[in-house]
PDB file of N, CA and C in Angstrom:
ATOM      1  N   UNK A   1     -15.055   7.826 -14.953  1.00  0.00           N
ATOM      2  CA  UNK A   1     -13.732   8.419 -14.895  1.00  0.00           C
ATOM      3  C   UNK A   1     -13.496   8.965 -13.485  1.00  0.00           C
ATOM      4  N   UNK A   2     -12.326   8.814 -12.936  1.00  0.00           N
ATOM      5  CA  UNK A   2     -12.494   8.990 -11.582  1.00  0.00           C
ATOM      6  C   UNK A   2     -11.605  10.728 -11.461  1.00  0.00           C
ATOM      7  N   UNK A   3     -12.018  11.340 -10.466  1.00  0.00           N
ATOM      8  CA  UNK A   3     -11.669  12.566 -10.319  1.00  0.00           C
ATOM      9  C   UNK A   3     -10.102  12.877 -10.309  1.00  0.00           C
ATOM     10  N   UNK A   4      -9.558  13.623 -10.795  1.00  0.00           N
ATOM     11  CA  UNK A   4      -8.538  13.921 -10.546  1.00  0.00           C
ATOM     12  C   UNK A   4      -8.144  15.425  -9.382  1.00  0.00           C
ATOM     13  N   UNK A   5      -7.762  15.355  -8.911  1.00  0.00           N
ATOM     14  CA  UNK A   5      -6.992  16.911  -7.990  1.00  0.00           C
ATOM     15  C   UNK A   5      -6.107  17.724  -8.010  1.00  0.00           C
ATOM     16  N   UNK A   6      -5.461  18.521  -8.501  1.00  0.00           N
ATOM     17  CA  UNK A   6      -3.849  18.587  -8.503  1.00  0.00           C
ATOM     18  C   UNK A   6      -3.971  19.832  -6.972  1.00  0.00           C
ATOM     19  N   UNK A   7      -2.996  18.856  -6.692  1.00  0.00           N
ATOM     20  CA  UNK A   7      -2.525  20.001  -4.991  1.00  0.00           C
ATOM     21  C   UNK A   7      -0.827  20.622  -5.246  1.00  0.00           C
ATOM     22  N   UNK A   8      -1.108  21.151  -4.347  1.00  0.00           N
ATOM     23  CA  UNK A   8       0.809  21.893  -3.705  1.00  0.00           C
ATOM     24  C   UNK A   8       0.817  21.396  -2.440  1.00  0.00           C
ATOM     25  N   UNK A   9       2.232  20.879  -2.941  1.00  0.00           N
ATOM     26  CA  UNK A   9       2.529  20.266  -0.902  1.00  0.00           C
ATOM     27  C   UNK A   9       3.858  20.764  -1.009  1.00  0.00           C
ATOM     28  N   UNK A  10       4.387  20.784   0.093  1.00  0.00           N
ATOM     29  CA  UNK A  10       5.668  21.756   0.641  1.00  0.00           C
ATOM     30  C   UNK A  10       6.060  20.263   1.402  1.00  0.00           C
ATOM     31  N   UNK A  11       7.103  20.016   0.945  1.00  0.00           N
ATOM     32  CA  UNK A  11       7.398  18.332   1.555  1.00  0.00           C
ATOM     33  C   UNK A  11       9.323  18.892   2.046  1.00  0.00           C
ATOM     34  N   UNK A  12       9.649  18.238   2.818  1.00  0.00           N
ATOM     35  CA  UNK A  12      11.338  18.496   2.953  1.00  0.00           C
ATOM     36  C   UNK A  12      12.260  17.211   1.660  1.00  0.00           C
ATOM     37  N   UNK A  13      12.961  18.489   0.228  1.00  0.00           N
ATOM     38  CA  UNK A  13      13.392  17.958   0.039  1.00  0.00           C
ATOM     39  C   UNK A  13      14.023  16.322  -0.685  1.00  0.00           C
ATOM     40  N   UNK A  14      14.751  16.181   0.769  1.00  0.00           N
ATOM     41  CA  UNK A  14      15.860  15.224   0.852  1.00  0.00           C
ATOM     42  C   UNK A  14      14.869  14.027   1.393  1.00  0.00           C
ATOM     43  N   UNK A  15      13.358  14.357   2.007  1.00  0.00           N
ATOM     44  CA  UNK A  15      12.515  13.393   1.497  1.00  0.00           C
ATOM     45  C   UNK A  15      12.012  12.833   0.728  1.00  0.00           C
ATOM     46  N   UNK A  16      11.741  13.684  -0.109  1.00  0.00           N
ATOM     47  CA  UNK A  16      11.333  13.583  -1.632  1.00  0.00           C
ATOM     48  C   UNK A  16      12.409  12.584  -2.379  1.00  0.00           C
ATOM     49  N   UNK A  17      13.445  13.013  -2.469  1.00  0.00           N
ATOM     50  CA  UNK A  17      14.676  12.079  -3.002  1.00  0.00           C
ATOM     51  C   UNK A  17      14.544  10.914  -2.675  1.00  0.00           C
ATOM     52  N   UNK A  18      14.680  10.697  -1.134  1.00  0.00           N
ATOM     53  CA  UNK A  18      14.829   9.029  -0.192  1.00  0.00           C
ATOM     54  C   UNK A  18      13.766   8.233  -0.684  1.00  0.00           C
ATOM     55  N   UNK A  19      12.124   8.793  -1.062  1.00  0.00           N
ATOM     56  CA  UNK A  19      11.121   8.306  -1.292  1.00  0.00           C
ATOM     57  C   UNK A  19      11.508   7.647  -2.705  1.00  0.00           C
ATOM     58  N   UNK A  20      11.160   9.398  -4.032  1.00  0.00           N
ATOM     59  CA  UNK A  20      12.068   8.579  -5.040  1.00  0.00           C
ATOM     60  C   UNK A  20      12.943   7.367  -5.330  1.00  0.00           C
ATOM     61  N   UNK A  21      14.177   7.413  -4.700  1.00  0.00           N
ATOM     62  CA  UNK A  21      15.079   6.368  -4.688  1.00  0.00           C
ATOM     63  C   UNK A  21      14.550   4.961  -4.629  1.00  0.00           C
ATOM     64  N   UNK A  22      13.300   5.065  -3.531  1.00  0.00           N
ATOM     65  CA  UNK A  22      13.129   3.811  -3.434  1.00  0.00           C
ATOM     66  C   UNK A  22      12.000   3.170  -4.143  1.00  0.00           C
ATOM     67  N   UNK A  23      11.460   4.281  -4.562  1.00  0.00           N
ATOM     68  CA  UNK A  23      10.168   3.871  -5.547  1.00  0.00           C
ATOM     69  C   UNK A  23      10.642   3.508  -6.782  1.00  0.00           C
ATOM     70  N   UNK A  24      11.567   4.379  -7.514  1.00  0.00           N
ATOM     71  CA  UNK A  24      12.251   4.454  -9.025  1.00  0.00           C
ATOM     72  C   UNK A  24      11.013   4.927  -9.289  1.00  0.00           C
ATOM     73  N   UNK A  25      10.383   5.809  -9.229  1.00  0.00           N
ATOM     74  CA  UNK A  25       9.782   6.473 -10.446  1.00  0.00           C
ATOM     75  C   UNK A  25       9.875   7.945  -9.629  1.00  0.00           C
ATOM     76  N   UNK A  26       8.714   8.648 -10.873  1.00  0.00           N
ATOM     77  CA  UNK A  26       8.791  10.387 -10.896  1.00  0.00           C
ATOM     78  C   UNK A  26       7.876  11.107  -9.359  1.00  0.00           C
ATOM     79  N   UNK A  27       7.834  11.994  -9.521  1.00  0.00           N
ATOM     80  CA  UNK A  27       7.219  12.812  -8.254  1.00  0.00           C
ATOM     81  C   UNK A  27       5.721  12.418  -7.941  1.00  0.00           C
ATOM     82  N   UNK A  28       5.228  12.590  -9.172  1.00  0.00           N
ATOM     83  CA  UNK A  28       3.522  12.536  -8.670  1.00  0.00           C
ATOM     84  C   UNK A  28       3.379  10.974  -8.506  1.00  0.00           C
ATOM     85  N   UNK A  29       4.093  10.054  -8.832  1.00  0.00           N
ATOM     86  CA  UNK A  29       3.883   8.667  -8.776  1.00  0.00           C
ATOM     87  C   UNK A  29       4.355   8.201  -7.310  1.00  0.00           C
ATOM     88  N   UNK A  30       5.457   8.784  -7.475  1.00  0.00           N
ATOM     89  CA  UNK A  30       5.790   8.295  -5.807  1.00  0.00           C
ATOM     90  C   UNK A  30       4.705   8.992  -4.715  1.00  0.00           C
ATOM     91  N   UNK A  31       4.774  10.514  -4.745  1.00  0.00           N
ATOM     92  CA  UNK A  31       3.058  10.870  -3.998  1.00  0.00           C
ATOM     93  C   UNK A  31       1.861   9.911  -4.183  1.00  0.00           C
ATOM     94  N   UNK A  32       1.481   9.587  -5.266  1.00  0.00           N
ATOM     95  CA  UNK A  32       0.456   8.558  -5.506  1.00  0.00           C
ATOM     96  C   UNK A  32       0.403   7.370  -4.251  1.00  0.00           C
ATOM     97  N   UNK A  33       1.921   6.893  -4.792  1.00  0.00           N
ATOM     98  CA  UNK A  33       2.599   5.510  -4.076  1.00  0.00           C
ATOM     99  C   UNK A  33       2.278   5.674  -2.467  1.00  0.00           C
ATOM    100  N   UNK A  34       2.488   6.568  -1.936  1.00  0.00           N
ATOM    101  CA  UNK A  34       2.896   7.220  -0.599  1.00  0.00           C
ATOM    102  C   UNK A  34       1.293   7.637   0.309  1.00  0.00           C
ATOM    103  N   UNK A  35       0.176   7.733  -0.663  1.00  0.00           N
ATOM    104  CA  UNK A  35      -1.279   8.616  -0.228  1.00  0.00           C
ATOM    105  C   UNK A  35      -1.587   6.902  -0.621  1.00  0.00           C
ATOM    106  N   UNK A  36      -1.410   6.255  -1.194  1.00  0.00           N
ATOM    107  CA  UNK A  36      -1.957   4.950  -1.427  1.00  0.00           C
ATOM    108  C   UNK A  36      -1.475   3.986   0.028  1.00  0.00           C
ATOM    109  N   UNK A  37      -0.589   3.715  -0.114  1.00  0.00           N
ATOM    110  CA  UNK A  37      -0.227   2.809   1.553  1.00  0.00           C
ATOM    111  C   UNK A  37      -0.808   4.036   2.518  1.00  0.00           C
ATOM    112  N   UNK A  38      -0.918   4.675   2.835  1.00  0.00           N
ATOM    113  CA  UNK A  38      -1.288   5.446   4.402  1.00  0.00           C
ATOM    114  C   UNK A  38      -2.983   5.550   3.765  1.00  0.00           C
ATOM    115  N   UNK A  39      -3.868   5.343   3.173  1.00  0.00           N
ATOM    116  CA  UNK A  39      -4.796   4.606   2.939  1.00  0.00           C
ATOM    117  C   UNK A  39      -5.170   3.669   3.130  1.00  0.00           C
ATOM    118  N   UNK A  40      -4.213   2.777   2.751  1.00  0.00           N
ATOM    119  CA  UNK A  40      -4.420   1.372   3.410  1.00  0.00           C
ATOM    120  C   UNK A  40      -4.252   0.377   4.358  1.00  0.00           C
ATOM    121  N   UNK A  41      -3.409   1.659   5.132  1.00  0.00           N
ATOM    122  CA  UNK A  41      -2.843   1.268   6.500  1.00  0.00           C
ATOM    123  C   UNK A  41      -4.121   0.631   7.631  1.00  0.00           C
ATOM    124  N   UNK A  42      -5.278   1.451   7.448  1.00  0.00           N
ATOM    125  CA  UNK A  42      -6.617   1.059   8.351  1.00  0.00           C
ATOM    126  C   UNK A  42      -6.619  -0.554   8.238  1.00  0.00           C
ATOM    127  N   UNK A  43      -6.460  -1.044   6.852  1.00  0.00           N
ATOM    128  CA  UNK A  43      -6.979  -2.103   6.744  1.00  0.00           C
ATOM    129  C   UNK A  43      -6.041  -2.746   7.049  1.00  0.00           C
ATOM    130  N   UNK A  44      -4.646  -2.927   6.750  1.00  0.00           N
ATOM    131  CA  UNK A  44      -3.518  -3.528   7.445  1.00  0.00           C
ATOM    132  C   UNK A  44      -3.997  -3.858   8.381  1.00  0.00           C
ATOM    133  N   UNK A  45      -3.927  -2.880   9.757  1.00  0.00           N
ATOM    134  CA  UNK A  45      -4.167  -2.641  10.725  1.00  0.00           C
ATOM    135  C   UNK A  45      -5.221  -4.018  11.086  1.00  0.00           C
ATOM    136  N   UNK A  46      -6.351  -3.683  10.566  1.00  0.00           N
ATOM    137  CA  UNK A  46      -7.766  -4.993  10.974  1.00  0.00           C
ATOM    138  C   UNK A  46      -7.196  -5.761  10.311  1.00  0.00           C
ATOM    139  N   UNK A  47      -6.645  -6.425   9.481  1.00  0.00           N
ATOM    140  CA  UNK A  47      -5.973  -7.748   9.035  1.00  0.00           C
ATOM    141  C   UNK A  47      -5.050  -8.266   9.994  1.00  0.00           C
ATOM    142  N   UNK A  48      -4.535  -7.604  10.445  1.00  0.00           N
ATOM    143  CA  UNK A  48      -3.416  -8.387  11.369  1.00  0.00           C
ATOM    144  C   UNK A  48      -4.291  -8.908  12.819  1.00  0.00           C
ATOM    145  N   UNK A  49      -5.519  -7.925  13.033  1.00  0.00           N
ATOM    146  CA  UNK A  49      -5.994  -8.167  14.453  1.00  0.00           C
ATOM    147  C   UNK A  49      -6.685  -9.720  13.791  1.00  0.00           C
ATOM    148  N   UNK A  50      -6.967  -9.877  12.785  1.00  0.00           N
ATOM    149  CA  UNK A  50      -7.705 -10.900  12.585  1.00  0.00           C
ATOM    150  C   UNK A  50      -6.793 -12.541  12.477  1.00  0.00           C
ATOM    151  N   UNK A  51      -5.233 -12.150  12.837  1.00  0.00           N
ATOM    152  CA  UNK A  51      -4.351 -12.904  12.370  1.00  0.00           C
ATOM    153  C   UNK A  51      -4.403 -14.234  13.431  1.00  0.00           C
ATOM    154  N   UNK A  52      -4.831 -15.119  12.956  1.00  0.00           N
ATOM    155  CA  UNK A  52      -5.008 -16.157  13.981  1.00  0.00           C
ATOM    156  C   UNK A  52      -6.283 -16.725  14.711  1.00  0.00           C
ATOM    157  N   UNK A  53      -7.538 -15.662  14.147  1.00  0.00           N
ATOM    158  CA  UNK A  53      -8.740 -15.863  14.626  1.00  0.00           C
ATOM    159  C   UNK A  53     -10.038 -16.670  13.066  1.00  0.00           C
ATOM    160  N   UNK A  54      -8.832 -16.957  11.992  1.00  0.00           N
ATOM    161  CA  UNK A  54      -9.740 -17.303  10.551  1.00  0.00           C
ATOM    162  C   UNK A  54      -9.604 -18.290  10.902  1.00  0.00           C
ATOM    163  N   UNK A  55     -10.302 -19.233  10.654  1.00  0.00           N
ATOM    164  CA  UNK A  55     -10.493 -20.817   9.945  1.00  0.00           C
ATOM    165  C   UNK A  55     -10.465 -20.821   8.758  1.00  0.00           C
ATOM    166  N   UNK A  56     -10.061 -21.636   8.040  1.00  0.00           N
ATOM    167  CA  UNK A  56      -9.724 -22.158   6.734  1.00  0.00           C
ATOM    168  C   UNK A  56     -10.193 -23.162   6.633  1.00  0.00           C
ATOM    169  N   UNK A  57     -11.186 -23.420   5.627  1.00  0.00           N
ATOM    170  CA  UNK A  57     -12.492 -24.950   5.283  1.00  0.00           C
ATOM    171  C   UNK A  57     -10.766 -25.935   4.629  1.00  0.00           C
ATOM    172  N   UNK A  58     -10.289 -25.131   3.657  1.00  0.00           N
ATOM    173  CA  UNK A  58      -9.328 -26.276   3.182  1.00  0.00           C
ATOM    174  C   UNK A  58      -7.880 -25.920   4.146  1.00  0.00           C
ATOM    175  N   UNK A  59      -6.982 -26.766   3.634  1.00  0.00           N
ATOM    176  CA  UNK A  59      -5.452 -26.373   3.879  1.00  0.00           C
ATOM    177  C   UNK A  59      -4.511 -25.808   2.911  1.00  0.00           C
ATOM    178  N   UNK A  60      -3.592 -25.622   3.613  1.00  0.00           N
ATOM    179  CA  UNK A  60      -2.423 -24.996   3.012  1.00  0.00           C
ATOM    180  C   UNK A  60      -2.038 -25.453   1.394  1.00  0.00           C
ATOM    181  N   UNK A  61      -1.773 -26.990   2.057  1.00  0.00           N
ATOM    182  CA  UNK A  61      -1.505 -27.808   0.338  1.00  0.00           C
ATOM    183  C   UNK A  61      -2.622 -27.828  -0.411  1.00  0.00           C
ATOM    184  N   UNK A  62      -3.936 -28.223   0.000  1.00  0.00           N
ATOM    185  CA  UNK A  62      -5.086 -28.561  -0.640  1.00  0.00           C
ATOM    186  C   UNK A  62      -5.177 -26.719  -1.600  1.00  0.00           C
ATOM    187  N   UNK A  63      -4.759 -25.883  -0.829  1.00  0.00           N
ATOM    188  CA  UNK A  63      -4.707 -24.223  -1.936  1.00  0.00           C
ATOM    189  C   UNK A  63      -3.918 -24.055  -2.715  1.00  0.00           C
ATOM    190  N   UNK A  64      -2.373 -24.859  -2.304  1.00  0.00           N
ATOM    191  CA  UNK A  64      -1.434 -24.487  -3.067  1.00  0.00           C
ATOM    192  C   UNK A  64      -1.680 -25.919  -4.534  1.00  0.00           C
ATOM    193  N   UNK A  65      -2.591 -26.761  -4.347  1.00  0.00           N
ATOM    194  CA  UNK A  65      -3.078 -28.083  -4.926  1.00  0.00           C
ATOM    195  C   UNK A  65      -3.617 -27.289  -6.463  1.00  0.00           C
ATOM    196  N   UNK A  66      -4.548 -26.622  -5.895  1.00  0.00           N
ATOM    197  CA  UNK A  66      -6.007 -26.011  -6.545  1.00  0.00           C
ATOM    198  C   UNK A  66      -5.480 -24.767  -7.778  1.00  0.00           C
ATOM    199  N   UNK A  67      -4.641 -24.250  -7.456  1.00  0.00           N
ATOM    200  CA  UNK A  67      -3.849 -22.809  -8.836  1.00  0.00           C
ATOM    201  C   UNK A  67      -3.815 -23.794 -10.183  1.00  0.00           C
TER     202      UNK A  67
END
């Protein structure tokens, strides 16, 4: 079972809303939503440096072949 935390954050607002809006869901989900991408931003980050330096054994069609 993985840990849970409950915090207090002091956020502005009319951020909170803009976030909402675009998530469609409730407060702690959109926080969730929001601590989840800026988590995963590191790895973004090294994925893109790697953009153009992979080889691929098959191709494009031969992957889209294979589903």
């Amino acid at each position: 079972m993985r840990m849970m935390r409950k915090i207090t954050v002091e956020i502005p607002g009319e951020l909170l809303d803009r976030a909402q809006q675009a998530s469609g869901a409730g407060i702690t989900e959109t926080v969730r939503t929001g601590l989840q991408l800026v988590a995963a931003s590191r790895t973004y980050t090294r994925l893109r440096r790697l953009r153009g330096k992979v080889r691929f054994s098959k191709t494009l069609a031969e992957l889209k072949a294979d589903r």
